[in-house]
Protein backbone atom coordinates (compact mmCIF):
# COMPACT_ATOMS: atom_id res chain seq x y z
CA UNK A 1 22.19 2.30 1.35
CA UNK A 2 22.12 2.79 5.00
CA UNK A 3 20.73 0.27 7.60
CA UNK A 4 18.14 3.02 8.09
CA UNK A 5 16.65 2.74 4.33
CA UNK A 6 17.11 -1.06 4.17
CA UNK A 7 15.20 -1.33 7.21
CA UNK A 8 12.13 1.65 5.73
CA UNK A 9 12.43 -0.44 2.48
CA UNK A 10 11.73 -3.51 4.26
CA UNK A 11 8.95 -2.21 6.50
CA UNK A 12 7.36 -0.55 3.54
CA UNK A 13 7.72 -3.80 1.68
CA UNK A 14 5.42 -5.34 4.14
CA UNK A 15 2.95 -2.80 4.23
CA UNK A 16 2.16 -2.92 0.90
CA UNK A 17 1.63 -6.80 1.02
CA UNK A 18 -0.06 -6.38 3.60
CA UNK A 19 -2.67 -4.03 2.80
CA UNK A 20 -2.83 -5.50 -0.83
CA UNK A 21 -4.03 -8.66 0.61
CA UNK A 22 -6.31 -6.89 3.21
CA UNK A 23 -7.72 -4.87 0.27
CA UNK A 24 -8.48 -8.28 -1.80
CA UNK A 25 -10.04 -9.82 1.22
CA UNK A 26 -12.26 -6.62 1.56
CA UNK A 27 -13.49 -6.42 -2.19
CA UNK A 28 -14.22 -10.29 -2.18
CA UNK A 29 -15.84 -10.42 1.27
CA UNK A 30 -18.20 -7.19 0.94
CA UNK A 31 -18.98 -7.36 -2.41
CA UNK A 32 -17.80 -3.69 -3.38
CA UNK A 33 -19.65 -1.94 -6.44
CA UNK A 34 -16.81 -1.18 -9.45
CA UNK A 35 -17.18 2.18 -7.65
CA UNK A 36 -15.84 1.72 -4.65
CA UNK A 37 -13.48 -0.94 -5.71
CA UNK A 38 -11.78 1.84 -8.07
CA UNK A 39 -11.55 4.34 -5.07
CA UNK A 40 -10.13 1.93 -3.16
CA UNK A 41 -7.43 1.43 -5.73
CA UNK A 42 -6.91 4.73 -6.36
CA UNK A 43 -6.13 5.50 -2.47
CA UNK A 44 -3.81 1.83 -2.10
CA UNK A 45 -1.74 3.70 -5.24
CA UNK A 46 -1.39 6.93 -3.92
CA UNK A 47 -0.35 5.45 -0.38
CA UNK A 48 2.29 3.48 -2.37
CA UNK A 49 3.59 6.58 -3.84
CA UNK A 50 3.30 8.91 -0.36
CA UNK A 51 5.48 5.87 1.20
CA UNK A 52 8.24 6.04 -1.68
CA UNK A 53 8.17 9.63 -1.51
CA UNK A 54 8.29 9.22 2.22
CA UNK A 55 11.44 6.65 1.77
CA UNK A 56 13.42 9.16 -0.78
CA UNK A 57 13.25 11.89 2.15
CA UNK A 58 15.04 9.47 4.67
């Protein structure tokens, strides 16, 4: 692996923690019907897989 991908790997890593906990603060703090919760879930996995996809291209 380049620096390049070790570094997008990296960066990626922390976006997904990131916006994993921001998601868990957002369902506890609002209150989200099952609903929502489950489209929020759905769109936190598909930006997982748009950033891997994203990562393969590099």
């Amino acid at each position: 692996m380049s620096k390049l991908e070790v570094a997008a790997s990296v960066l990626i890593g922390i976006f997904i923690i990131a916006f994993a906990a921001v998601l868990i603060f957002a369902i506890r703090m609002v209150g989200l019907s099952p609903g929502d919760t489950a489209l929020l879930i759905i769109v936190y996995a598909l930006t997982i897989l748009l950033a891997i996809r994203g990562l393969r291209w590099l």
